[in-house]
ModelCIF file with pLDDT and N, C-alpha, C, O atoms, coordinates in Angstrom:
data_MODEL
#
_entry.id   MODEL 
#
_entity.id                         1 
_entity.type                       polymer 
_entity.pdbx_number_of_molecules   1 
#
_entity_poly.entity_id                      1 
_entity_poly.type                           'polypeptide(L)' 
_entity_poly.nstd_linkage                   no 
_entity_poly.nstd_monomer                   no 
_entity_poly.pdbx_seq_one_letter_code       
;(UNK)(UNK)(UNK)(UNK)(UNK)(UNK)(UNK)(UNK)(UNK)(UNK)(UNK)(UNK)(UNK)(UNK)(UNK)(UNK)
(UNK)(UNK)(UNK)(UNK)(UNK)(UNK)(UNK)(UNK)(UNK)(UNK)(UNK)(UNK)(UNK)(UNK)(UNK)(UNK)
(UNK)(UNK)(UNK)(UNK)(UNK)(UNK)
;
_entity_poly.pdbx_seq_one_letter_code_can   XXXXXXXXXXXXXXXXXXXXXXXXXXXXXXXXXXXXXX 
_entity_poly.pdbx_strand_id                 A 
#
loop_
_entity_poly_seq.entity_id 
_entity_poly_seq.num 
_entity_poly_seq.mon_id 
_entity_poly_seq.hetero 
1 1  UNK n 
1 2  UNK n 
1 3  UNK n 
1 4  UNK n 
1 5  UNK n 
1 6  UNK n 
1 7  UNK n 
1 8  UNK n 
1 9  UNK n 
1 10 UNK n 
1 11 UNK n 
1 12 UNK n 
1 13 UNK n 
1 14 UNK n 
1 15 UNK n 
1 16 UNK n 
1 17 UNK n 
1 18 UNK n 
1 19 UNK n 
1 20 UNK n 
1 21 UNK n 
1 22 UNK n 
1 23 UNK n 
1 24 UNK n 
1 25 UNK n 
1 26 UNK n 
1 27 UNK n 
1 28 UNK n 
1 29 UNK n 
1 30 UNK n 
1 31 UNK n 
1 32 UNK n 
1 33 UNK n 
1 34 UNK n 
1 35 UNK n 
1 36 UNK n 
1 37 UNK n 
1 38 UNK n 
#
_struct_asym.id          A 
_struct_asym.entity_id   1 
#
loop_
_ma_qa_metric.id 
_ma_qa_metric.mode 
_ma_qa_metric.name 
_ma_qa_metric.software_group_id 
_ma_qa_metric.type 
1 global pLDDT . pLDDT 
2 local  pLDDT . pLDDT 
#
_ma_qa_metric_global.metric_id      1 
_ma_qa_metric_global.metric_value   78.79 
_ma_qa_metric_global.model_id       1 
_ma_qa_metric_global.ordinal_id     1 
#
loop_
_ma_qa_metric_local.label_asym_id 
_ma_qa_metric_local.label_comp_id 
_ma_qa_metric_local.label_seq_id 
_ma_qa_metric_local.metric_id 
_ma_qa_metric_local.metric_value 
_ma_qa_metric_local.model_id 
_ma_qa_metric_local.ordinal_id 
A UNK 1  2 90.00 1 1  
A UNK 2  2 90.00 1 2  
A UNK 3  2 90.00 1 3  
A UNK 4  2 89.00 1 4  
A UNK 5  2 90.00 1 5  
A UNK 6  2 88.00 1 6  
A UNK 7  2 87.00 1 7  
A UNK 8  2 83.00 1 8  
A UNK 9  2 83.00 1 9  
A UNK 10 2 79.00 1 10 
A UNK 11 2 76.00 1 11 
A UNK 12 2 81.00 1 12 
A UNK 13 2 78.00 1 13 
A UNK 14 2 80.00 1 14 
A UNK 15 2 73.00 1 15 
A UNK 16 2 73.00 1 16 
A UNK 17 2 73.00 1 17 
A UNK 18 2 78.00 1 18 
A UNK 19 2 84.00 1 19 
A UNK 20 2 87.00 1 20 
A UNK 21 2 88.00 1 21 
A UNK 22 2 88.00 1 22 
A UNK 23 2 87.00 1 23 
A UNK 24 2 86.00 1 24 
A UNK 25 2 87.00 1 25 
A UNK 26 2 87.00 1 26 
A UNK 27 2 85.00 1 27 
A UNK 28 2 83.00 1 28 
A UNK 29 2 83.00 1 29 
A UNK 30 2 81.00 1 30 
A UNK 31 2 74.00 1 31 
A UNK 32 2 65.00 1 32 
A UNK 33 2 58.00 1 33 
A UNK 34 2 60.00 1 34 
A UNK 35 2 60.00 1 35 
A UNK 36 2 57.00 1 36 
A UNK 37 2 55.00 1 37 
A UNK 38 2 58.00 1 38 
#
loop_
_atom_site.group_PDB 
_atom_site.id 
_atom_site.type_symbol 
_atom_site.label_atom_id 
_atom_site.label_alt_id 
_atom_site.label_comp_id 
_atom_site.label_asym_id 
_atom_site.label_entity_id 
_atom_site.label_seq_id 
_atom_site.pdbx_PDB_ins_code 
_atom_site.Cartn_x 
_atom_site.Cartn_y 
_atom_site.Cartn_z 
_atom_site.occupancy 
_atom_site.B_iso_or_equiv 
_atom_site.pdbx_formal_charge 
_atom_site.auth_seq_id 
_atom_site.auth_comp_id 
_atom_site.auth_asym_id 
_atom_site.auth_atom_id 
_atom_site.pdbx_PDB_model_num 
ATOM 1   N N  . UNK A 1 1  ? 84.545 85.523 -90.072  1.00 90.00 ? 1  UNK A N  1 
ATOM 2   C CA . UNK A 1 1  ? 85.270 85.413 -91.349  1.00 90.00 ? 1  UNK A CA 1 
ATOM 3   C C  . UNK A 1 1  ? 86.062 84.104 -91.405  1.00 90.00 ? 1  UNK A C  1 
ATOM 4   O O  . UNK A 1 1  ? 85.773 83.433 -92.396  1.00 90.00 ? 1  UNK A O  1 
ATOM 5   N N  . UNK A 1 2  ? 86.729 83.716 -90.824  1.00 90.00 ? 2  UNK A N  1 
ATOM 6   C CA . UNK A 1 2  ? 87.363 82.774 -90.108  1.00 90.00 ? 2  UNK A CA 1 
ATOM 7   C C  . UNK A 1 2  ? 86.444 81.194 -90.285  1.00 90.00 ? 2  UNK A C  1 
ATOM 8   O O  . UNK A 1 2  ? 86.735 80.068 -90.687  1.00 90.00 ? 2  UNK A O  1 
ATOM 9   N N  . UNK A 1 3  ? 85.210 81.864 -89.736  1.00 90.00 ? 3  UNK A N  1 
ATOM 10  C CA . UNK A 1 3  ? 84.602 80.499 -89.536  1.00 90.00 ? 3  UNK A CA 1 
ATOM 11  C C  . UNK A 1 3  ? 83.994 79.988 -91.125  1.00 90.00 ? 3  UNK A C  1 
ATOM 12  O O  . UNK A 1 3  ? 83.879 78.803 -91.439  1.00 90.00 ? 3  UNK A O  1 
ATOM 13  N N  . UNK A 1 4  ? 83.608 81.275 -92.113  1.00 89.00 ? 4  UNK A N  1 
ATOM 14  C CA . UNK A 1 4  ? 83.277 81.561 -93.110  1.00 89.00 ? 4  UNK A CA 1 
ATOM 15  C C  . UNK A 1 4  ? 84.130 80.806 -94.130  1.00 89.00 ? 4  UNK A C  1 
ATOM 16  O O  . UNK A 1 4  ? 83.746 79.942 -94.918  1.00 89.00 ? 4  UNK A O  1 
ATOM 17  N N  . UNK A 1 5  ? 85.244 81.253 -93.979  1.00 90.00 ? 5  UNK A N  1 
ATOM 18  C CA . UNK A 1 5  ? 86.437 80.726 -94.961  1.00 90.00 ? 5  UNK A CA 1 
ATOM 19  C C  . UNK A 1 5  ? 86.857 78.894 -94.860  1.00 90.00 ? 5  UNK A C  1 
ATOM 20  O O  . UNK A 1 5  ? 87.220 78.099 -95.728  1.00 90.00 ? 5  UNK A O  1 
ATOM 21  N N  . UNK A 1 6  ? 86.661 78.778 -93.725  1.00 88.00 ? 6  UNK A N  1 
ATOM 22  C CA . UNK A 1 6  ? 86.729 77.179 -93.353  1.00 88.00 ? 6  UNK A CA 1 
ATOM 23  C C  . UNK A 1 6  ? 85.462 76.384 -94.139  1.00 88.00 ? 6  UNK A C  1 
ATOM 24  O O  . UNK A 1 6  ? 85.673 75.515 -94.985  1.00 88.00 ? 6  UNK A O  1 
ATOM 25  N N  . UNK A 1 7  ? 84.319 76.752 -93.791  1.00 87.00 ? 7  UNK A N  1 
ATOM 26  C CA . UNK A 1 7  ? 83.452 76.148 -94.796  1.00 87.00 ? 7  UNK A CA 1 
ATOM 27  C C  . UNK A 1 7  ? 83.481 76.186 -96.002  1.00 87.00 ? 7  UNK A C  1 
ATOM 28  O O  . UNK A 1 7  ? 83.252 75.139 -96.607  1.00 87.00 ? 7  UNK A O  1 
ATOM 29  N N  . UNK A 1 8  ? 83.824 77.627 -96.873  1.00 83.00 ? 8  UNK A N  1 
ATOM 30  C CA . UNK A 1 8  ? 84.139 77.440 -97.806  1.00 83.00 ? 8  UNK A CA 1 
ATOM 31  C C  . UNK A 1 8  ? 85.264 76.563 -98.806  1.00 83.00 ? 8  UNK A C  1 
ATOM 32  O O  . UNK A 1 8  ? 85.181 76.182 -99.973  1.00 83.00 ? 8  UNK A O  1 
ATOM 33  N N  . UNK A 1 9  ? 86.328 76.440 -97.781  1.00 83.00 ? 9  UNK A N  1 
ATOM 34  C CA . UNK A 1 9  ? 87.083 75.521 -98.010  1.00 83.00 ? 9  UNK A CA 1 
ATOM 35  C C  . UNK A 1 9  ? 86.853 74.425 -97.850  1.00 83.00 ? 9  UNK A C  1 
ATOM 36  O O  . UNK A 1 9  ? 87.452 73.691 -98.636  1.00 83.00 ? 9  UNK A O  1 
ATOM 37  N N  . UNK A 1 10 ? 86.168 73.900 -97.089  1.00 79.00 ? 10 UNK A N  1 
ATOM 38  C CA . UNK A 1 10 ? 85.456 72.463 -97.464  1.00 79.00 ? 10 UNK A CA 1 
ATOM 39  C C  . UNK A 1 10 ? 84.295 71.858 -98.333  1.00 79.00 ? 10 UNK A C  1 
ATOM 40  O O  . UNK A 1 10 ? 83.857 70.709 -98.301  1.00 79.00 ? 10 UNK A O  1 
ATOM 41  N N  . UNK A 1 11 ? 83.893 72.952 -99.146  1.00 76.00 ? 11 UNK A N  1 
ATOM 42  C CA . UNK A 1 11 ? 82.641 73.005 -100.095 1.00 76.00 ? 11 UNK A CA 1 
ATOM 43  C C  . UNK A 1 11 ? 81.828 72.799 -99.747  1.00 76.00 ? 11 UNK A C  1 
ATOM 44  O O  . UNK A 1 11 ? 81.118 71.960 -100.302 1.00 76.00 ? 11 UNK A O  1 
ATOM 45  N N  . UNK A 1 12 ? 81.398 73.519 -98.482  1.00 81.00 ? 12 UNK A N  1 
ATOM 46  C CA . UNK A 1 12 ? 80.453 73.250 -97.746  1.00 81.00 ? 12 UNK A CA 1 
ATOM 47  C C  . UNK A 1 12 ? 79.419 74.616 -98.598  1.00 81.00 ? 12 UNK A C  1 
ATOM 48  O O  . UNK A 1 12 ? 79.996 75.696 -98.723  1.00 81.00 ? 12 UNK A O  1 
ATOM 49  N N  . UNK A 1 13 ? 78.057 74.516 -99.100  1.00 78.00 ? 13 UNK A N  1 
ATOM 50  C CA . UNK A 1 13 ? 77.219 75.538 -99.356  1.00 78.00 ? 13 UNK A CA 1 
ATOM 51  C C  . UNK A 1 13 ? 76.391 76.041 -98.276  1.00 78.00 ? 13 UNK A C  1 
ATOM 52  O O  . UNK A 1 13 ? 75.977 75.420 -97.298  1.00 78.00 ? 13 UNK A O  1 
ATOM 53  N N  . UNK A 1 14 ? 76.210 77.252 -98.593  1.00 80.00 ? 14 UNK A N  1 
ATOM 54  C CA . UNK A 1 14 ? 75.256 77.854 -97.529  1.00 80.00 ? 14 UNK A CA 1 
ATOM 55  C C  . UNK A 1 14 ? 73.444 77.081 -98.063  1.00 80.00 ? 14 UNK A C  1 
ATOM 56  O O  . UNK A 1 14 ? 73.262 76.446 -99.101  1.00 80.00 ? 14 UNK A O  1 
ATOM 57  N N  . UNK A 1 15 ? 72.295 77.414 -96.945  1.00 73.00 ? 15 UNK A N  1 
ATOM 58  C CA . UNK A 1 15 ? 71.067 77.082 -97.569  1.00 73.00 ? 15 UNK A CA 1 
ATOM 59  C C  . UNK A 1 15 ? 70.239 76.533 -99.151  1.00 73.00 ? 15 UNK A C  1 
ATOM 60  O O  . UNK A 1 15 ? 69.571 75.714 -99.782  1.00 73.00 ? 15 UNK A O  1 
ATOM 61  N N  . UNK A 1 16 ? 71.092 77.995 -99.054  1.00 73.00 ? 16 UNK A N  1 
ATOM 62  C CA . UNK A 1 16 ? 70.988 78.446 -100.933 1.00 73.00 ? 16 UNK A CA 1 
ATOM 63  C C  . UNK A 1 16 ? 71.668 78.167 -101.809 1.00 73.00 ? 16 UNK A C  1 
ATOM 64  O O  . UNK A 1 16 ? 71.467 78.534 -102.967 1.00 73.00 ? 16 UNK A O  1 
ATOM 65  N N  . UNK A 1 17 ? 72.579 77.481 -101.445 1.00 73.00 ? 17 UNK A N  1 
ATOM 66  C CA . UNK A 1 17 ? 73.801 76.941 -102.336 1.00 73.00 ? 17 UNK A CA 1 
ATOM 67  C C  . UNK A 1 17 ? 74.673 78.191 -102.431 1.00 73.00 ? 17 UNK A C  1 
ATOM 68  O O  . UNK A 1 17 ? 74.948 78.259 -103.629 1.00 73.00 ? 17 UNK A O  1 
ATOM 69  N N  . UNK A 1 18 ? 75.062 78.879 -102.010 1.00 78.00 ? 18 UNK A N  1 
ATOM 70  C CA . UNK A 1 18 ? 75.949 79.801 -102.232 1.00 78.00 ? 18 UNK A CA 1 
ATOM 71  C C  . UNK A 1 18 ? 77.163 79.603 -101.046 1.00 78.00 ? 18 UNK A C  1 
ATOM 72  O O  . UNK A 1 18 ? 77.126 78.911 -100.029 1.00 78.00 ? 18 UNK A O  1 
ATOM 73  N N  . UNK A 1 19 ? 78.195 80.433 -101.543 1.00 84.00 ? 19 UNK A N  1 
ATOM 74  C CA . UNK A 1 19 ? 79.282 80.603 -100.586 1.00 84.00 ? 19 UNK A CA 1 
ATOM 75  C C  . UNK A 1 19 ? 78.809 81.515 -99.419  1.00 84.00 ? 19 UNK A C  1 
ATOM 76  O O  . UNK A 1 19 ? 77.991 82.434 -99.426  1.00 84.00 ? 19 UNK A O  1 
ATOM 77  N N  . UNK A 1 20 ? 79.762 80.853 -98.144  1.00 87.00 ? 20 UNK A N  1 
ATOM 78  C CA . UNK A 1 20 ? 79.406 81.585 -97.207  1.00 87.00 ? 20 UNK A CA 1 
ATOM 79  C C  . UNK A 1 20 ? 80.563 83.464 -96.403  1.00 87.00 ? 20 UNK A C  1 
ATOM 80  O O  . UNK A 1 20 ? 81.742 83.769 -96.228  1.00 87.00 ? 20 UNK A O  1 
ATOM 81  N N  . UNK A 1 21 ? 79.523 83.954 -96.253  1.00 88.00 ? 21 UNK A N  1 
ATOM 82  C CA . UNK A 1 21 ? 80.472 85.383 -95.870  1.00 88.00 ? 21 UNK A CA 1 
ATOM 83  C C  . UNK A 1 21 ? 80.440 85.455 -93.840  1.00 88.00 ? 21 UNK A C  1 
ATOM 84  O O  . UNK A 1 21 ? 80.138 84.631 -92.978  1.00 88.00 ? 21 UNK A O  1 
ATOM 85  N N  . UNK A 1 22 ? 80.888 86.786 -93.814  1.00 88.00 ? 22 UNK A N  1 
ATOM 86  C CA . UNK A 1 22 ? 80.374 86.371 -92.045  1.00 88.00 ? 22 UNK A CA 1 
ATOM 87  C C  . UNK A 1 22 ? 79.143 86.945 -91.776  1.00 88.00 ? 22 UNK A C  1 
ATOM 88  O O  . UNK A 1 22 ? 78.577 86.617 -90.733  1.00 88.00 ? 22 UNK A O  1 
ATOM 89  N N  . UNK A 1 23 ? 78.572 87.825 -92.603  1.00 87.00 ? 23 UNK A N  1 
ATOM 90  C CA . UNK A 1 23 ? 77.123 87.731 -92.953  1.00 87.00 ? 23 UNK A CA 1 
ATOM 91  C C  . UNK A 1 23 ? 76.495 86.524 -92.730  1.00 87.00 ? 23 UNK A C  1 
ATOM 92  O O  . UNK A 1 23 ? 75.855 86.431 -91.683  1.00 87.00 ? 23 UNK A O  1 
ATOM 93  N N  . UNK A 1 24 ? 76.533 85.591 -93.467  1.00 86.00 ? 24 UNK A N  1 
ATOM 94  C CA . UNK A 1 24 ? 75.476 84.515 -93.374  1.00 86.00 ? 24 UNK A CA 1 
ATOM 95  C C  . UNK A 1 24 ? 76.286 83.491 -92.047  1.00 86.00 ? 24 UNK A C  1 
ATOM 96  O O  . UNK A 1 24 ? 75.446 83.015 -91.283  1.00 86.00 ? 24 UNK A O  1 
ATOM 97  N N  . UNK A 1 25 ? 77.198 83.258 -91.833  1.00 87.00 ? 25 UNK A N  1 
ATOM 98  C CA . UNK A 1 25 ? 77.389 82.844 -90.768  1.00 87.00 ? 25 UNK A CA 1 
ATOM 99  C C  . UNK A 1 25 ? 76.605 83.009 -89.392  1.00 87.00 ? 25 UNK A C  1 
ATOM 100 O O  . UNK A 1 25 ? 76.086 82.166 -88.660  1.00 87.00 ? 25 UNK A O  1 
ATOM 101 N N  . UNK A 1 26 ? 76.722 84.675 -89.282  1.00 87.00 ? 26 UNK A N  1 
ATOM 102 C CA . UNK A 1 26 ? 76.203 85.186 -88.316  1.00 87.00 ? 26 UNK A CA 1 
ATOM 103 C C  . UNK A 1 26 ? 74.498 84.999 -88.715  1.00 87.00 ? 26 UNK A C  1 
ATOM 104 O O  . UNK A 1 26 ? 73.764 85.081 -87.730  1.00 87.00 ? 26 UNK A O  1 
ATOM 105 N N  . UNK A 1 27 ? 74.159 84.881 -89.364  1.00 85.00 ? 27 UNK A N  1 
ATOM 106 C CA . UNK A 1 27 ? 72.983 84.225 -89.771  1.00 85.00 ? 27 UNK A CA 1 
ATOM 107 C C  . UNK A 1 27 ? 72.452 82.986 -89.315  1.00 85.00 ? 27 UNK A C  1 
ATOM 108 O O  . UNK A 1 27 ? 71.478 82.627 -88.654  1.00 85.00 ? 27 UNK A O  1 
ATOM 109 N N  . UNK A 1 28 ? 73.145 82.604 -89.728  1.00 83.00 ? 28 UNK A N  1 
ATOM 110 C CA . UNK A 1 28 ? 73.221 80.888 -89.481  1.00 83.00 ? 28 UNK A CA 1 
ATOM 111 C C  . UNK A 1 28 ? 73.359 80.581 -88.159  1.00 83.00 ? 28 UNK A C  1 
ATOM 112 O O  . UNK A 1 28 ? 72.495 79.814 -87.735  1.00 83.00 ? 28 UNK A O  1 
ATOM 113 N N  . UNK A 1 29 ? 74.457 81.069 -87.117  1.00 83.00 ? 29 UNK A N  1 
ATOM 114 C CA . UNK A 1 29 ? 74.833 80.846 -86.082  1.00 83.00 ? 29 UNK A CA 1 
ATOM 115 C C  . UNK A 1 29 ? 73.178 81.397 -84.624  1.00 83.00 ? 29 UNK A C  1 
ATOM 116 O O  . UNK A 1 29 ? 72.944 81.002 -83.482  1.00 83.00 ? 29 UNK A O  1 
ATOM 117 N N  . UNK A 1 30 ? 72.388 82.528 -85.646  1.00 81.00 ? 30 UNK A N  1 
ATOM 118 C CA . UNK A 1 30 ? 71.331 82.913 -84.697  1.00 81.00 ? 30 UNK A CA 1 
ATOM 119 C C  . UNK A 1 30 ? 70.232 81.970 -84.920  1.00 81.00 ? 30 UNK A C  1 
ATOM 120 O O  . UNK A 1 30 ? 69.265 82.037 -84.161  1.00 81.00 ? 30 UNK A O  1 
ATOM 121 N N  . UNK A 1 31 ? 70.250 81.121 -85.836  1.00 74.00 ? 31 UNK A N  1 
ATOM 122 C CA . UNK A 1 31 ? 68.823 79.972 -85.828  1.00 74.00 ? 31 UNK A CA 1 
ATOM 123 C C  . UNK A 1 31 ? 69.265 78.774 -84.325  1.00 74.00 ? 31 UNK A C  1 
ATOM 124 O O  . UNK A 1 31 ? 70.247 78.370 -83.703  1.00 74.00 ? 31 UNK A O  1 
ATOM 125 N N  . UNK A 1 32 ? 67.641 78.622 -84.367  1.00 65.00 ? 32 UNK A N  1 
ATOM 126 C CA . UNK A 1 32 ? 67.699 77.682 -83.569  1.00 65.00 ? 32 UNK A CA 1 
ATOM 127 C C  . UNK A 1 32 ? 68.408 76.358 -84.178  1.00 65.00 ? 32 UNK A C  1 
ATOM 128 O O  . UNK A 1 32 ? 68.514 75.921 -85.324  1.00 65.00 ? 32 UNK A O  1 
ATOM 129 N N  . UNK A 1 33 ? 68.991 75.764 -82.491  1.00 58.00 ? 33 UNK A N  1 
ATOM 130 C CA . UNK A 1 33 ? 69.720 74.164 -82.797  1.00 58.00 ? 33 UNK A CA 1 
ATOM 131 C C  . UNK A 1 33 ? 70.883 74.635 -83.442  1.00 58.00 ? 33 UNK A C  1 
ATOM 132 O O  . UNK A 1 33 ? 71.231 73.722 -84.190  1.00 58.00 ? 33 UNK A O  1 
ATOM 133 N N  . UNK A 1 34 ? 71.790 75.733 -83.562  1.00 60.00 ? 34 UNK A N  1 
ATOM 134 C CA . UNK A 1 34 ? 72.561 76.407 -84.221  1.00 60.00 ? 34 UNK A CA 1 
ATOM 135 C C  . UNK A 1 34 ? 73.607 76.195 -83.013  1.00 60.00 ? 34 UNK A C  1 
ATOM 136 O O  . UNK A 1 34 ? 73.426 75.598 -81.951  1.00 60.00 ? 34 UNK A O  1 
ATOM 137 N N  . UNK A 1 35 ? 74.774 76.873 -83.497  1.00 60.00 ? 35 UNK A N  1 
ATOM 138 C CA . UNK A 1 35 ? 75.805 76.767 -82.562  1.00 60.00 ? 35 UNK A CA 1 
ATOM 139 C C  . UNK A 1 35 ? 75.650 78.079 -81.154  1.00 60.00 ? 35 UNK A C  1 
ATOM 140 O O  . UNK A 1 35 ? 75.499 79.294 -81.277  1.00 60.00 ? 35 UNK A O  1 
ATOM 141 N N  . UNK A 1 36 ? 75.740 77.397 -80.115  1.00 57.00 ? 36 UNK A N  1 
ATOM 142 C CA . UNK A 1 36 ? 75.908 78.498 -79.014  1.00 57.00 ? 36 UNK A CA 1 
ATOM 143 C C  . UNK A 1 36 ? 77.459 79.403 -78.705  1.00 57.00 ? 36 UNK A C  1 
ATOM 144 O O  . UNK A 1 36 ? 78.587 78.929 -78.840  1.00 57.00 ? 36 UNK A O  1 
ATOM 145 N N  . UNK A 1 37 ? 77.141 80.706 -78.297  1.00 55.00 ? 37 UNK A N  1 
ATOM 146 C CA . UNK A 1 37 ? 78.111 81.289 -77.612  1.00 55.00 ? 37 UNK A CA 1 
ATOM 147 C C  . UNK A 1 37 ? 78.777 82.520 -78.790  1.00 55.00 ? 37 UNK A C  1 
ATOM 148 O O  . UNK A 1 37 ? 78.996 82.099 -79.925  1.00 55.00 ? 37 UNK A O  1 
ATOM 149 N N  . UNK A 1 38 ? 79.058 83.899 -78.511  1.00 58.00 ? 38 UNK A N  1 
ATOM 150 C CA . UNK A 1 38 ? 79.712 84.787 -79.118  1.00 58.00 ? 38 UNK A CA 1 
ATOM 151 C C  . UNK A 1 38 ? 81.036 84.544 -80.156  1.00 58.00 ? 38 UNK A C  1 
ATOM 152 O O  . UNK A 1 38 ? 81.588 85.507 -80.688  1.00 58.00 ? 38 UNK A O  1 
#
């Protein structure tokens, strides 16, 4: 959520152009070349 809210605050879009939740984070964070670690 945390990490979620920071991007959003920087207008950062998800893929799709949408805002990000910790849904898509945790999304995001399982692709490859993605960020490592829990």
């Amino acid at each position: 959520r945390e990490i979620a809210a920071a991007l959003n605050a920087r207008g950062i879009r998800t893929a799709r152009g949408g805002n990000w939740y910790a849904s898509t984070v945790r999304n995001l964070l399982a692709r490859p070349g993605s960020v490592s670690g829990r």
